[in-house]
Protein backbone atom coordinates (compact mmCIF):
# COMPACT_ATOMS: atom_id res chain seq x y z
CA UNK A 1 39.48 -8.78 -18.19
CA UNK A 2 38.36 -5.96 -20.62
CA UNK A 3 36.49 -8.54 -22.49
CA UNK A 4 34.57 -9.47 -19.33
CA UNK A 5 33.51 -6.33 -18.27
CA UNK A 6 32.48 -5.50 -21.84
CA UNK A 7 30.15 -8.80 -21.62
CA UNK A 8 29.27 -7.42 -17.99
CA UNK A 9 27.93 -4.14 -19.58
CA UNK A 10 26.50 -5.11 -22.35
CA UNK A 11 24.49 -7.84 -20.00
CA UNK A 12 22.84 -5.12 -17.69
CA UNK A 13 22.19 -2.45 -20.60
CA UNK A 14 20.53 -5.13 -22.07
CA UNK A 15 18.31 -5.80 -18.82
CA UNK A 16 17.67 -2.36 -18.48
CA UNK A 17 16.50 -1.98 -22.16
CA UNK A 18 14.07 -4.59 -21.42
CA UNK A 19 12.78 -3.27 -18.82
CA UNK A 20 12.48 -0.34 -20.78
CA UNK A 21 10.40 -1.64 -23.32
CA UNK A 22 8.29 -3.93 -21.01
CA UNK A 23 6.85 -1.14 -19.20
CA UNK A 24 5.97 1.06 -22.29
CA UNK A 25 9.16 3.27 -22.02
CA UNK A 26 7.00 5.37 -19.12
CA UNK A 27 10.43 6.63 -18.26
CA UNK A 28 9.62 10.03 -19.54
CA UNK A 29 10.85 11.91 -16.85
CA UNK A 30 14.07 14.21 -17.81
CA UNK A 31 15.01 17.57 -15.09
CA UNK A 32 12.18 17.68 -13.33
CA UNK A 33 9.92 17.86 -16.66
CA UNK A 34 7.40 15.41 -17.66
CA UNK A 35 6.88 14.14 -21.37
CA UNK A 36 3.21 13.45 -22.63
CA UNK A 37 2.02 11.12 -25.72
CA UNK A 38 -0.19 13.46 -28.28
CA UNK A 39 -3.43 11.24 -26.55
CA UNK A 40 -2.10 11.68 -23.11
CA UNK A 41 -1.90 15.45 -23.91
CA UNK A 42 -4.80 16.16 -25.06
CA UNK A 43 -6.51 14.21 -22.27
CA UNK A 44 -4.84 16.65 -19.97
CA UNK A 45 -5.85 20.08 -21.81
CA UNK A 46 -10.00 19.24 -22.07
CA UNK A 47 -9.51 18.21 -18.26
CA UNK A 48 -7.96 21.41 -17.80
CA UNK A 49 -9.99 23.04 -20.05
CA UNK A 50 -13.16 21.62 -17.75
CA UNK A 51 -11.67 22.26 -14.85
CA UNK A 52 -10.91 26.24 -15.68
CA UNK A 53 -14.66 26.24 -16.60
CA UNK A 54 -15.96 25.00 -13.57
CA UNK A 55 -13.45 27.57 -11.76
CA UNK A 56 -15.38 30.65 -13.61
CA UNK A 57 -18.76 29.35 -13.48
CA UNK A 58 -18.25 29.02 -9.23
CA UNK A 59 -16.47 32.32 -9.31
CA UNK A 60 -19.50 34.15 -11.03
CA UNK A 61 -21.81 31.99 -8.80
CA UNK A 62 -19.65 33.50 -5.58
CA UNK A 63 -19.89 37.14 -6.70
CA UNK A 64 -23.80 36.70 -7.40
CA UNK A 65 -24.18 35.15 -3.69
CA UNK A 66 -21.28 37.83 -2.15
CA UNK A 67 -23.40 40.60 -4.04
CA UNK A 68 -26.82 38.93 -2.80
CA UNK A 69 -25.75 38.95 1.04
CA UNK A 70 -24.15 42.48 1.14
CA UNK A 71 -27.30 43.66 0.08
CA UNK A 72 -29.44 41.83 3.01
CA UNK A 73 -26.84 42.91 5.28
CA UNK A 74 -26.81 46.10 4.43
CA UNK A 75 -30.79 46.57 4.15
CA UNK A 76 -30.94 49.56 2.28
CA UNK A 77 -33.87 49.31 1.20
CA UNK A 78 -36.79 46.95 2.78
CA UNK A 79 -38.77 46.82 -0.18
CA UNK A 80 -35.92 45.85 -2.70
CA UNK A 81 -34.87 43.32 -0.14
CA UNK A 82 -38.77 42.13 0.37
CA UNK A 83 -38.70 41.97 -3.29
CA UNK A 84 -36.10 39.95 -3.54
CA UNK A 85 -36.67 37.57 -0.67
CA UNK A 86 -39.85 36.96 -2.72
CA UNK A 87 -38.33 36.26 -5.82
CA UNK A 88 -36.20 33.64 -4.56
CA UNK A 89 -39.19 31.80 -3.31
CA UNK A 90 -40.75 31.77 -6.29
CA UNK A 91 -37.53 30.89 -8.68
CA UNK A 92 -37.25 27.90 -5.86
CA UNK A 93 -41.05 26.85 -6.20
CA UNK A 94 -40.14 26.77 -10.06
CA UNK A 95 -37.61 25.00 -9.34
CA UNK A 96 -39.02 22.39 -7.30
CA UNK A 97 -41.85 21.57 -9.33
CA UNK A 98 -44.96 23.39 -7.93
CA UNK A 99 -45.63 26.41 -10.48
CA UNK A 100 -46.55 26.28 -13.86
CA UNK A 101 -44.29 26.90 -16.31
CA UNK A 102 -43.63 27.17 -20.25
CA UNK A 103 -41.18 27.72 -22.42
CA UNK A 104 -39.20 25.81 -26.08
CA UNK A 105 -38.80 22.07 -25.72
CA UNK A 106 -39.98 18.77 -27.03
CA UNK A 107 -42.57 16.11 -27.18
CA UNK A 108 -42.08 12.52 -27.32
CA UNK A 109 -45.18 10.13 -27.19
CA UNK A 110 -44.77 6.72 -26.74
CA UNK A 111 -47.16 3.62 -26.93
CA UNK A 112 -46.94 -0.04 -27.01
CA UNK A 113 -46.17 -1.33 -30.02
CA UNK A 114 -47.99 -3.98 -32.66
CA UNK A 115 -46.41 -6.26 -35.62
CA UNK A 116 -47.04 -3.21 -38.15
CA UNK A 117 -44.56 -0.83 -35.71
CA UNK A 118 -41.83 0.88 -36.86
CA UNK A 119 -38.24 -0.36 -37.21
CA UNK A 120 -37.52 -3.43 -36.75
CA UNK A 121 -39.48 -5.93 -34.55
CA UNK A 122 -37.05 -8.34 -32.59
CA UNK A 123 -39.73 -10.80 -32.28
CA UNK A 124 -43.21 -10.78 -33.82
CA UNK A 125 -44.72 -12.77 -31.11
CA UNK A 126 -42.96 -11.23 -28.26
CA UNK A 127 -45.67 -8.97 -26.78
CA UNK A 128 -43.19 -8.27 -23.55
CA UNK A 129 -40.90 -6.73 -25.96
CA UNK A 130 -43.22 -4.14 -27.50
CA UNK A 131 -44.98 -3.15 -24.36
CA UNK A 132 -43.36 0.20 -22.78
CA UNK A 133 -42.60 -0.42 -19.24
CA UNK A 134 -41.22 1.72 -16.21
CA UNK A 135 -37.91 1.49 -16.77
CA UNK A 136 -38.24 2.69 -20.79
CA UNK A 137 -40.04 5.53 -19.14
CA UNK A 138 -37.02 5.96 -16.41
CA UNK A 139 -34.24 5.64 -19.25
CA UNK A 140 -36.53 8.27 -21.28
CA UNK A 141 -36.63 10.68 -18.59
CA UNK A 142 -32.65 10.46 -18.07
CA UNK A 143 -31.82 10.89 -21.45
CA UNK A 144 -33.52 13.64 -21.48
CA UNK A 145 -32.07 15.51 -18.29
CA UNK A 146 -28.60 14.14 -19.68
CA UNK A 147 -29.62 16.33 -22.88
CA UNK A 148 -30.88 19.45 -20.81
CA UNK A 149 -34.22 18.94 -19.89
CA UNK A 150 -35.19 21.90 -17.29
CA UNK A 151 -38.75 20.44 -16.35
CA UNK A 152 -40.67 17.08 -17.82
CA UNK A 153 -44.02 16.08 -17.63
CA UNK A 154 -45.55 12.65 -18.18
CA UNK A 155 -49.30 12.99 -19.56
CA UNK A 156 -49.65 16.36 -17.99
CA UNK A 157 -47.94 15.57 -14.65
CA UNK A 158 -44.99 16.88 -13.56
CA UNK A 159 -41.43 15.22 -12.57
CA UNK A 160 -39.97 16.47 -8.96
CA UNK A 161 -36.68 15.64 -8.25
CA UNK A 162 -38.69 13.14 -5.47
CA UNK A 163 -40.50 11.35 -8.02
CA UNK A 164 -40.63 7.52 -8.73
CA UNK A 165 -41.85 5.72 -11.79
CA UNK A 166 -43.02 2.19 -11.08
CA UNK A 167 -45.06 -0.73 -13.48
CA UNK A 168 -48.49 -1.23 -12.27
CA UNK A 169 -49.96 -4.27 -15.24
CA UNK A 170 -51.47 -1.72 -18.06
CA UNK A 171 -50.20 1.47 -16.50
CA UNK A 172 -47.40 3.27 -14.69
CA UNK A 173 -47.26 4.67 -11.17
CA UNK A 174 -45.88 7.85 -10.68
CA UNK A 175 -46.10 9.36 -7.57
CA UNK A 176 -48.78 6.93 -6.66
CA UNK A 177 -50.86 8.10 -9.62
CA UNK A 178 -51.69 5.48 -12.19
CA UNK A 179 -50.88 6.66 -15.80
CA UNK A 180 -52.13 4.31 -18.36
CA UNK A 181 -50.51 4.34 -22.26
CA UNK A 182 -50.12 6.21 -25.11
CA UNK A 183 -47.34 8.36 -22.76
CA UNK A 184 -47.26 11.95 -23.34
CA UNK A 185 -43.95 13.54 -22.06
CA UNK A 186 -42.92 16.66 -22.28
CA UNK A 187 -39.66 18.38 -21.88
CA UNK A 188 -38.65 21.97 -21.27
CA UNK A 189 -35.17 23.22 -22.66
CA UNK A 190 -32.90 24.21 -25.73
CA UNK A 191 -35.28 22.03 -28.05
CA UNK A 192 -32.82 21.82 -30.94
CA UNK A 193 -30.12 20.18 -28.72
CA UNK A 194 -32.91 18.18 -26.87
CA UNK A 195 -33.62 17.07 -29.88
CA UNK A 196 -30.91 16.16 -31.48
CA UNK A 197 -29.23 14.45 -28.31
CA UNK A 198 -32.79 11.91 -28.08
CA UNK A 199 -32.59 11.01 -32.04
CA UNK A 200 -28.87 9.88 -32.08
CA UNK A 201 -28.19 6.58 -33.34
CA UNK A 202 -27.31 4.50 -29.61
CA UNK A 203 -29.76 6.27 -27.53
CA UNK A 204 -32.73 4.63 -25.86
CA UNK A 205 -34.91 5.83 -28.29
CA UNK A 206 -33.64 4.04 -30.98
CA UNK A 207 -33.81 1.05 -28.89
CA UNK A 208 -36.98 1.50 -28.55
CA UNK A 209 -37.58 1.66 -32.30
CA UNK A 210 -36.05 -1.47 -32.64
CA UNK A 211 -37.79 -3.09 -30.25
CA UNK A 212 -41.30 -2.03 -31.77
CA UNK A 213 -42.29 0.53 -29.73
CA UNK A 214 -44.90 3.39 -31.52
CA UNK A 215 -43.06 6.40 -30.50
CA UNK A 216 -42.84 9.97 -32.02
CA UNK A 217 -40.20 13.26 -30.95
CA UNK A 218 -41.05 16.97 -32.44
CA UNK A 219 -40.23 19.91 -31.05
CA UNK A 220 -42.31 22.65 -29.97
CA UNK A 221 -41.82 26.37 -29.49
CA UNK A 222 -43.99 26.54 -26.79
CA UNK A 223 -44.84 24.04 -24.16
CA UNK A 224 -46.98 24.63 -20.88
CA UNK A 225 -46.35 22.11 -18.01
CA UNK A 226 -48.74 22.62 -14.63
CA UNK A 227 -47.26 22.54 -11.26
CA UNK A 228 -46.88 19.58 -9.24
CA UNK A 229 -49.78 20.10 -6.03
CA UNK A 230 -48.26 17.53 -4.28
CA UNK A 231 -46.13 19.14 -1.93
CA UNK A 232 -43.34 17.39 0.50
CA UNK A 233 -43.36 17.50 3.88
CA UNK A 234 -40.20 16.38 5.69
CA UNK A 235 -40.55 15.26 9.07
CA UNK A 236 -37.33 14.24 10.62
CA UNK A 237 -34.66 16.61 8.63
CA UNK A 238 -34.19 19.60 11.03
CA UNK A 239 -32.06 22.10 10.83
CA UNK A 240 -28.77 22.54 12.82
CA UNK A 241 -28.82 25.97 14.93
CA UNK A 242 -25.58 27.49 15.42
CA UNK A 243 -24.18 27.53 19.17
């Protein structure tokens, strides 16, 4: 009888051992307290690390707004609060794309490409391959607010956060202005890491490269890009007035 329940144990530690294993021992639970793998761990701390970032850069953001609307409430003084009624506007027509601006940044230029082009050519013959189209524009454009960008231009006309880039034959569309080739786009921000981020091996520039594109990147200590005159009208958004 003791032999049988010996076999008996041994027969559902053994099952449980399995099951054990076959799940990737995730049975790491022990009082109440969770156990982490070293990757698993230091997945947690950057999220938490993110997280408490976000937290302070919301909490600064709330006392700058708390701050802003005591004062308007309070209307001490009519011509600080005129004053700074007026610069909101203006940081918001920045903003929006309809001053001109300048500041550090960088230039990229890019033009279609020929069989003496830099890098390597995936096909000689393939003309479609070296010609820069709207989407090598787009994927430009979003590398380079993924790297920072503050304000871009594309041969002297300026990006909106309303603006679409479309392929018309020789030229591109933007904003339903034709822009023919070389493209000349330029990019306000921290020009160093601008910079950096567009040259890494894997971005779209290198594809570019490889595909035969002539394209150049410097940076510039001072770039000037003119408003956009083109302002938006919105006819059916309205706003909600409170009961």
């Amino acid at each position: 009888m003791k032999t049988n329940e010996a076999t008996i144990f041994v027969f559902i530690a053994s099952i449980i051992i399995g099951v054990l294993i076959s799940t990737s021992i995730n049975f790491r639970k022990i009082n109440n307290m969770v156990f982490l793998t070293p990757a698993e761990y230091q997945e947690a701390y950057e999220n938490t690390s993110k997280l408490n970032n976000d937290i302070s850069k919301l909490s600064k953001k709330y006392d700058e707004y708390y701050n802003k609307l005591q004062s308007y409430k309070n209307n001490e003084n009519e011509n600080n609060l005129l004053s700074e009624v007026n610069k909101e506007i203006a940081n918001n027509e920045m903003i929006l794309g309809y001053t001109d601006i300048e500041g550090e940044g960088v230039v990229i230029e890019l033009d279609d490409g020929t069989e003496e082009a830099q890098g390597e050519v995936v096909d000689p013959n393939d003309w479609w391959a070296k010609t820069v189209h709207d989407n090598d524009v787009v994927n430009v454009i979003n590398d380079l607010k993924m790297a920072g960008a503050e304000a871009i231009s594309i041969n002297g006309q300026r990006l909106t956060d309303k603006s679409n880039i479309l392929c018309w034959g020789v030229f591109i569309e933007l904003d339903g202005v034709k822009i023919p080739a070389p493209f000349n786009i330029k990019a306000i921000g921290d020009k160093e890491k601008i910079f950096s981020y567009m040259i890494a091996e894997g971005g779209y520039l290198s594809f570019l490269k490889i595909r035969g594109i002539h394209l150049n990147i410097y940076k510039e200590d001072k770039i000037q890009i003119l408003g956009n005159d083109k302002k938006i009208t919105y006819t059916y958004m309205k706003e909600i007035k409170e009961k």
